[in-house]
C-alpha atoms as a PDB file:
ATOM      1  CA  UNK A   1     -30.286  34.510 -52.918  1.00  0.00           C
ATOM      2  CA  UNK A   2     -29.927  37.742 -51.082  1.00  0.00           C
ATOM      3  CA  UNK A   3     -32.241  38.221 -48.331  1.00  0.00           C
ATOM      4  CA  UNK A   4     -32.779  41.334 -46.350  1.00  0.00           C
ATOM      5  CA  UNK A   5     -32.747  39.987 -42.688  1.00  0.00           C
ATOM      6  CA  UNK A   6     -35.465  37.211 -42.026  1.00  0.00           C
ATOM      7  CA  UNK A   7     -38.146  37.129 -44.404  1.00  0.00           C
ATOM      8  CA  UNK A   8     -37.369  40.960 -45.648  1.00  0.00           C
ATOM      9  CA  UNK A   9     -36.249  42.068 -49.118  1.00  0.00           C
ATOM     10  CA  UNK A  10     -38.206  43.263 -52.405  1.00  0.00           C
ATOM     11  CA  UNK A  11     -40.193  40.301 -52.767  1.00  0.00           C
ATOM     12  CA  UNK A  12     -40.416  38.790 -56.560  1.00  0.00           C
ATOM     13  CA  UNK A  13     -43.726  37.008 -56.886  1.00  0.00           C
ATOM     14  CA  UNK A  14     -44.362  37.944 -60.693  1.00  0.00           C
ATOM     15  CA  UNK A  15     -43.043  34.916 -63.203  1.00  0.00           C
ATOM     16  CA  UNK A  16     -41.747  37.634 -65.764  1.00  0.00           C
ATOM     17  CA  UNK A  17     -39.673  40.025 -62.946  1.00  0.00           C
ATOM     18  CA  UNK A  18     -37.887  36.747 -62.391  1.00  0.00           C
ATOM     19  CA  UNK A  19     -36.850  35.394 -65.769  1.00  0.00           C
ATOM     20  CA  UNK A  20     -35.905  38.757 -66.795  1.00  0.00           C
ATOM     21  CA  UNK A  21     -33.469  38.768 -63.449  1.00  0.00           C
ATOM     22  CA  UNK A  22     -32.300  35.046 -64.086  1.00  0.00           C
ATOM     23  CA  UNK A  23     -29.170  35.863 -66.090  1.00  0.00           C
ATOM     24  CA  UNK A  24     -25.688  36.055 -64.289  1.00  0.00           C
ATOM     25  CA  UNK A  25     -24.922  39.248 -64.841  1.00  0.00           C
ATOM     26  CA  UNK A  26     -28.739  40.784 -64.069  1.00  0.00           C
ATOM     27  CA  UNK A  27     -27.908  38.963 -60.510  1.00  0.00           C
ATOM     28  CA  UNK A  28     -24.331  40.236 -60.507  1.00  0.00           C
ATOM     29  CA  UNK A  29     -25.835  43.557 -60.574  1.00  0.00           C
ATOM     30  CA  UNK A  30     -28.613  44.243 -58.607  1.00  0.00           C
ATOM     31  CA  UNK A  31     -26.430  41.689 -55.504  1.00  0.00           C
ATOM     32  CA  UNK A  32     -23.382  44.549 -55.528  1.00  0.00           C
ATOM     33  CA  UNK A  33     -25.632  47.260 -55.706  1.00  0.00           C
ATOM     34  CA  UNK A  34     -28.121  45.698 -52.871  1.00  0.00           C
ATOM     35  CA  UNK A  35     -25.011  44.796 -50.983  1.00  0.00           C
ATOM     36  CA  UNK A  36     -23.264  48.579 -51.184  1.00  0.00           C
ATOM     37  CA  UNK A  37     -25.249  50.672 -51.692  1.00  0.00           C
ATOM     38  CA  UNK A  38     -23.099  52.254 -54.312  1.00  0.00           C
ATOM     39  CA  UNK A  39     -24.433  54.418 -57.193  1.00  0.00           C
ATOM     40  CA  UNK A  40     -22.495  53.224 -61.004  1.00  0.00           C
ATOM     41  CA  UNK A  41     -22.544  53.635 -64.186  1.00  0.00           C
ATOM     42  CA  UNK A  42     -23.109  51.244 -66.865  1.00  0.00           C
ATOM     43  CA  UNK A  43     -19.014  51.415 -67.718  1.00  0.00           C
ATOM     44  CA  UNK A  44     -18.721  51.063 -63.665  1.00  0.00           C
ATOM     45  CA  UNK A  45     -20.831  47.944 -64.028  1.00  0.00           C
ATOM     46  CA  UNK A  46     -19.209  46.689 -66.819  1.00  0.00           C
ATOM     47  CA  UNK A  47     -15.976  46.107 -65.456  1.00  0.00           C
ATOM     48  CA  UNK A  48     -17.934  44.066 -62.598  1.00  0.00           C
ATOM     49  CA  UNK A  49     -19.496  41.623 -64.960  1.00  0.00           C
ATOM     50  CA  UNK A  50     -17.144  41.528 -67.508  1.00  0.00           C
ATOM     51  CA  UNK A  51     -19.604  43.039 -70.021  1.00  0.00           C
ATOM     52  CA  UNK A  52     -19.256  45.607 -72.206  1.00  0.00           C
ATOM     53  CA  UNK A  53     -20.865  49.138 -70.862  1.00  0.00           C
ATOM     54  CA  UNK A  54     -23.630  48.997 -73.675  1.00  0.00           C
ATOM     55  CA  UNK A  55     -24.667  45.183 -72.463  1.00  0.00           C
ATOM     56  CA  UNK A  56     -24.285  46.443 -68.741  1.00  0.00           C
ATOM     57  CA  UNK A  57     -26.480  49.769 -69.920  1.00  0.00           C
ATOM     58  CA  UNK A  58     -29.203  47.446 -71.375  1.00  0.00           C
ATOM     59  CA  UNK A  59     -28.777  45.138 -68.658  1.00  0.00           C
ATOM     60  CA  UNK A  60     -29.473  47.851 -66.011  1.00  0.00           C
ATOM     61  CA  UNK A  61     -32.382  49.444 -68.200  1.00  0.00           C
ATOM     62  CA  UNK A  62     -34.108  46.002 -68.090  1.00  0.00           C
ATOM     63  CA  UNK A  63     -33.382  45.348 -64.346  1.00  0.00           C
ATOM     64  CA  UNK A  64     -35.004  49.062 -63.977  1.00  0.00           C
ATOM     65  CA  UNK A  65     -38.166  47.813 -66.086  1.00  0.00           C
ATOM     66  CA  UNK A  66     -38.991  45.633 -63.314  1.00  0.00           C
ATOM     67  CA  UNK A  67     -38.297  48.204 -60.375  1.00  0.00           C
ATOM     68  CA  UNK A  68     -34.832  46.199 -59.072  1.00  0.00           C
ATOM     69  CA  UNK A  69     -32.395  49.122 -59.666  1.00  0.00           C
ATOM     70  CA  UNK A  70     -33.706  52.835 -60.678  1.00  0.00           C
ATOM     71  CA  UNK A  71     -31.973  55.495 -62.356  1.00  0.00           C
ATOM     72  CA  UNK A  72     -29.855  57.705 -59.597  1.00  0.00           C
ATOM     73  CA  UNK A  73     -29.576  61.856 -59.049  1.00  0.00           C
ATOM     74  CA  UNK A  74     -26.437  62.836 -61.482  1.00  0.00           C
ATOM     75  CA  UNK A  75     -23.050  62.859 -59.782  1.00  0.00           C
ATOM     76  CA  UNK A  76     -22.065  65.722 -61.769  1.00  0.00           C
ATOM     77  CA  UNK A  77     -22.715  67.728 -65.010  1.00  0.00           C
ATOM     78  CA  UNK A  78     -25.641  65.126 -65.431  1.00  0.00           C
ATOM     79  CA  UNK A  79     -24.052  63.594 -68.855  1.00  0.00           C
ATOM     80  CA  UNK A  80     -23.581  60.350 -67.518  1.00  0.00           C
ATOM     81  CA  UNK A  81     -26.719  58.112 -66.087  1.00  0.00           C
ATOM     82  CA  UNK A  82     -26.048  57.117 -62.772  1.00  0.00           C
ATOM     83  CA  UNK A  83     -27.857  53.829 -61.414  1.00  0.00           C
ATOM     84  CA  UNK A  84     -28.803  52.744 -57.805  1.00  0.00           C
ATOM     85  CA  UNK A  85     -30.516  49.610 -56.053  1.00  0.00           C
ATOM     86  CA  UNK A  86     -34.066  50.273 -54.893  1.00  0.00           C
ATOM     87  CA  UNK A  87     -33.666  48.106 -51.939  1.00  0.00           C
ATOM     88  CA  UNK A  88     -31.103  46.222 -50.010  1.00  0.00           C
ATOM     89  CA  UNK A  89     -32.066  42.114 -50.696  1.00  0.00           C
ATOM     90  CA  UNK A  90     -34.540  40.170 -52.601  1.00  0.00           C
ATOM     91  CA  UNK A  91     -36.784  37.495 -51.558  1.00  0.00           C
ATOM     92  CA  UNK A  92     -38.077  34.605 -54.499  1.00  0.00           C
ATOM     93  CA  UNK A  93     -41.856  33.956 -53.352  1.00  0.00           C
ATOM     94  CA  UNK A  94     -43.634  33.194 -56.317  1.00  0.00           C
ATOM     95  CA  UNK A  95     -47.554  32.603 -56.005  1.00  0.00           C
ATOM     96  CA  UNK A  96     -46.779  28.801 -56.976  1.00  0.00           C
ATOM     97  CA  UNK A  97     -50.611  28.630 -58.990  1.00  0.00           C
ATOM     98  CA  UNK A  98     -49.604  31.452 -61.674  1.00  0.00           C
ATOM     99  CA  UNK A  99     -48.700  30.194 -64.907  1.00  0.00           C
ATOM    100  CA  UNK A 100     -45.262  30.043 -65.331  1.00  0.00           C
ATOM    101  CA  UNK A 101     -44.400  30.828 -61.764  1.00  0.00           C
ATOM    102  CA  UNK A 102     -42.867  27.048 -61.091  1.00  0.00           C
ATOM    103  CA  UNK A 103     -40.147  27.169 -64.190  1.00  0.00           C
ATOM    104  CA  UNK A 104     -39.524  30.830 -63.390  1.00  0.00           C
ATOM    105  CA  UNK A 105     -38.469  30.179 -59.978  1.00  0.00           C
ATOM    106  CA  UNK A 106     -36.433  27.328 -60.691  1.00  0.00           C
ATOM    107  CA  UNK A 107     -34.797  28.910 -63.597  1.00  0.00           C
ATOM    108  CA  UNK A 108     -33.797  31.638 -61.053  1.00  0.00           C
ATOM    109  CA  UNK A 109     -33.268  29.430 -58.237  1.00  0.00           C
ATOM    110  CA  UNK A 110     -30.780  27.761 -60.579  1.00  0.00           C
ATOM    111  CA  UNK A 111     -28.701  30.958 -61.724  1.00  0.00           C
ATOM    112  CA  UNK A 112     -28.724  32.094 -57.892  1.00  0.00           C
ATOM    113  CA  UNK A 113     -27.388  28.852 -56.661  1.00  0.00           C
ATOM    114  CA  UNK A 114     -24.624  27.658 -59.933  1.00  0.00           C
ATOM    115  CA  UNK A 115     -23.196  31.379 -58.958  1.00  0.00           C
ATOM    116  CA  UNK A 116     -23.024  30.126 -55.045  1.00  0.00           C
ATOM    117  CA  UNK A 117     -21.586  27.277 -56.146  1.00  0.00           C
ATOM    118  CA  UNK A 118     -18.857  28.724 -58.149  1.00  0.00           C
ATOM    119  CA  UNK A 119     -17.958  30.977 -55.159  1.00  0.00           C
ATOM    120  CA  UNK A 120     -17.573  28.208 -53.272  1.00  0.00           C
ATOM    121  CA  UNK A 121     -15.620  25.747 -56.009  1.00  0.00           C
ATOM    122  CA  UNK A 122     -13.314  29.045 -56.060  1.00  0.00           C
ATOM    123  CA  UNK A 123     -12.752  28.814 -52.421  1.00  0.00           C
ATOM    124  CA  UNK A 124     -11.590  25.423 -52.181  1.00  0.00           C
ATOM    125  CA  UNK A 125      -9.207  26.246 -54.809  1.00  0.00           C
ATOM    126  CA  UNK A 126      -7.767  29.317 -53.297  1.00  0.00           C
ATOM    127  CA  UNK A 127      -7.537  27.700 -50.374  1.00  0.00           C
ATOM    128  CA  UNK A 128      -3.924  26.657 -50.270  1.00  0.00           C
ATOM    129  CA  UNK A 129      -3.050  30.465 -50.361  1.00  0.00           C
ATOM    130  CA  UNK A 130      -4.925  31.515 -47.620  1.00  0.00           C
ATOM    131  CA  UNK A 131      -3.599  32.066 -44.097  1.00  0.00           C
ATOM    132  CA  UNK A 132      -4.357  29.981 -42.118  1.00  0.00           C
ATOM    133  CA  UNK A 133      -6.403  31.599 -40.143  1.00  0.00           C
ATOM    134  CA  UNK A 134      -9.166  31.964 -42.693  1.00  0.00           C
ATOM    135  CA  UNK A 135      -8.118  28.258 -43.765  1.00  0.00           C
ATOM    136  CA  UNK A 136      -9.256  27.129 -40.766  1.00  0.00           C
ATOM    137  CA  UNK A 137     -12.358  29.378 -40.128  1.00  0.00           C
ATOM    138  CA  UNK A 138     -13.835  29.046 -43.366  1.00  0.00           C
ATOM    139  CA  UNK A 139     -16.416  25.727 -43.905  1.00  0.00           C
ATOM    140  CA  UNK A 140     -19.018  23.994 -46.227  1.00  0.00           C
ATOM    141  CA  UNK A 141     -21.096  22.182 -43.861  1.00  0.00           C
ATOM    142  CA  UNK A 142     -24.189  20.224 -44.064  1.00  0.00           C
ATOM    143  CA  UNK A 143     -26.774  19.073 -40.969  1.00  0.00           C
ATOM    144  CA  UNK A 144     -29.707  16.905 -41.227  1.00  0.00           C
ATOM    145  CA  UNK A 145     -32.372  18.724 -38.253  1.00  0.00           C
ATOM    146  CA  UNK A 146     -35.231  17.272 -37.457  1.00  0.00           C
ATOM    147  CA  UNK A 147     -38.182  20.018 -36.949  1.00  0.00           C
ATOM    148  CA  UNK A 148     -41.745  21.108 -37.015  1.00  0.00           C
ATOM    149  CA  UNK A 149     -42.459  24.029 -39.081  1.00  0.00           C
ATOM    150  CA  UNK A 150     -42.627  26.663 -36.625  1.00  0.00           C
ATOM    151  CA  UNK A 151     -38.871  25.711 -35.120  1.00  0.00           C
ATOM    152  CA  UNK A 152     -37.491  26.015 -38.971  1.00  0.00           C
ATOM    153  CA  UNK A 153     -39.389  29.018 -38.901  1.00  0.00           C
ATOM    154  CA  UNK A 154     -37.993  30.541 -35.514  1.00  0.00           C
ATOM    155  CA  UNK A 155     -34.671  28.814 -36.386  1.00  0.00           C
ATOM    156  CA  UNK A 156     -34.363  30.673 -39.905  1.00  0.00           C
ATOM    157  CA  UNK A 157     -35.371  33.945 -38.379  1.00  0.00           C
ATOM    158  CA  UNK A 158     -32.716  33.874 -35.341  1.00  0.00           C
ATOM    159  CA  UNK A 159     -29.930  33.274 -37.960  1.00  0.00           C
ATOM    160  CA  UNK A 160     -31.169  36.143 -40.059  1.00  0.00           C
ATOM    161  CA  UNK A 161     -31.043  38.281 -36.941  1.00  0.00           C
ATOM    162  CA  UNK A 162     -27.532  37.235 -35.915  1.00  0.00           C
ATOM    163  CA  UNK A 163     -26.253  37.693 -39.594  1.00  0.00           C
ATOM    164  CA  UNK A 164     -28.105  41.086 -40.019  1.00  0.00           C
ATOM    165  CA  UNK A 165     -25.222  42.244 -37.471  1.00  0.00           C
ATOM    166  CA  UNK A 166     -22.534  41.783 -39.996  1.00  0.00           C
ATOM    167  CA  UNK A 167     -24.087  43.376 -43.362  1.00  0.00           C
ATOM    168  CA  UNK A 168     -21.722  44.166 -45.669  1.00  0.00           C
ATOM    169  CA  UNK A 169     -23.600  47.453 -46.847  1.00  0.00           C
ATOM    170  CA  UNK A 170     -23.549  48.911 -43.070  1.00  0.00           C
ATOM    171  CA  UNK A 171     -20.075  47.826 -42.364  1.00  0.00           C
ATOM    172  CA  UNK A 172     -18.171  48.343 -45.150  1.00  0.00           C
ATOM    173  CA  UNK A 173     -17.447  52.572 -44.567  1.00  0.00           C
ATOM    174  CA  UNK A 174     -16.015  51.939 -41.146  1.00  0.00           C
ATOM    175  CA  UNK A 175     -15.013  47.810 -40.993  1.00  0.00           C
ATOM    176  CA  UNK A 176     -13.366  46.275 -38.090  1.00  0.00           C
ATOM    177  CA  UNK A 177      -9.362  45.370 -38.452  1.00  0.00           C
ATOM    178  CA  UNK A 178      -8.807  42.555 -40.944  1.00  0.00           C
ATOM    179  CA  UNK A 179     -12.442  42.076 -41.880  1.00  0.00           C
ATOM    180  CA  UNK A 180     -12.720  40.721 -45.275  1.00  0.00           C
ATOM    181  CA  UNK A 181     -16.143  39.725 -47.544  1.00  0.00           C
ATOM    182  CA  UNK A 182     -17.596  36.655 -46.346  1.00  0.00           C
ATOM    183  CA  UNK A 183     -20.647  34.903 -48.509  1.00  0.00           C
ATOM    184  CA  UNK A 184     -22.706  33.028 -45.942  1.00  0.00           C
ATOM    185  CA  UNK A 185     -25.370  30.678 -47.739  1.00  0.00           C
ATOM    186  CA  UNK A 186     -28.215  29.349 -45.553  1.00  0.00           C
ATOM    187  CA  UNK A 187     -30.754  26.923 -46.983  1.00  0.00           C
ATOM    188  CA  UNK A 188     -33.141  25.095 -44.833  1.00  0.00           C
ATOM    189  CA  UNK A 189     -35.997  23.325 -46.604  1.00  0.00           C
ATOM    190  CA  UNK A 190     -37.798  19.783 -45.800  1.00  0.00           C
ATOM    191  CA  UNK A 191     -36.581  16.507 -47.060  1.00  0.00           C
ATOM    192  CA  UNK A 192     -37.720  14.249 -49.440  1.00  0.00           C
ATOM    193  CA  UNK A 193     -36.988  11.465 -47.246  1.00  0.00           C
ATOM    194  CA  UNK A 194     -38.940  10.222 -44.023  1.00  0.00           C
ATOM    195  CA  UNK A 195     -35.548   9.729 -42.402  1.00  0.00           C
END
């Protein structure tokens, strides 16, 4: 999930914002337009999802139902409808004693992280025909911490800080030499286990 440095981002809290935004390509969307900042159309979109443009064009009307993208100022004769983020991350914190809110934020939690996963199935296969200097840099890890609440806490927010250095959507017009995309995923949450 996309996360506008620390605990920032639009924050979803209502059970129906998040099962309308729990399909692939509703995610797809609003995470390149969050991430660029770029202003599209719905045939723009399309070729991003792999959608047709009227899917995309519903798909974008329904993601601006629930205030995650709004309709942008015309580009030119004002013909075509132009579509924008309305923020630059998103932040799943459901009020957990709504009705609904626990299967909404798991069936969200579960589009957010099979598209993670695929990203990262893809790298291991592409990985071969990397150079080797990205071969080497790039890593799936996996660290059992022991913590109180308050070190997770300041622990969560100092990564957030560091990564806020490198967003895409404030590097990308001027990037350094040989930067490419990187998804970073960071998930800390308690174990089940005492050990």
């Amino acid at each position: 999930m996309s996360d506008e440095g620390g605990r920032g981002g639009a924050r979803i809290s209502d059970p129906q914002v998040m099962r309308a935004l729990a399909h692939p390509a509703r995610i797809a969307i609003v995470e390149y337009l969050n991430n660029t900042g770029a202003v599209v159309t719905a045939t723009e979109t399309a070729e991003l999802v792999g959608l047709s443009p009227s899917a995309t064009s519903y798909h974008l009307r329904e993601l601006a139902r629930y205030g995650l993208v709004e309709q942008a100022p015309s580009r030119g004769d004002g013909r075509e409808r132009v579509w924008q983020s309305t923020g630059t991350g998103l932040r799943i914190d459901a009020h957990r004693d709504e009705p609904g809110a626990a299967a909404a934020t798991e069936a969200l939690v579960d589009v957010f992280l099979e598209r993670d996963m695929e990203r990262a199935r893809r790298w291991i296969r592409r990985q071969p025909a990397e150079s080797r200097e990205w071969r080497d840099i790039g890593t799936l890890s996996s660290h059992k911490l022991l913590l109180t609440a308050d070190e997770l806490r300041a622990l969560s927010d100092q990564i957030s800080e560091l990564m806020a250095l490198y967003r895409f959507r404030e590097r990308q017009a001027d990037p350094p030499a040989g930067a490419r995309a990187v998804h970073v995923n960071f998930m800390a949450f308690p174990d089940d286990a005492n050990t």
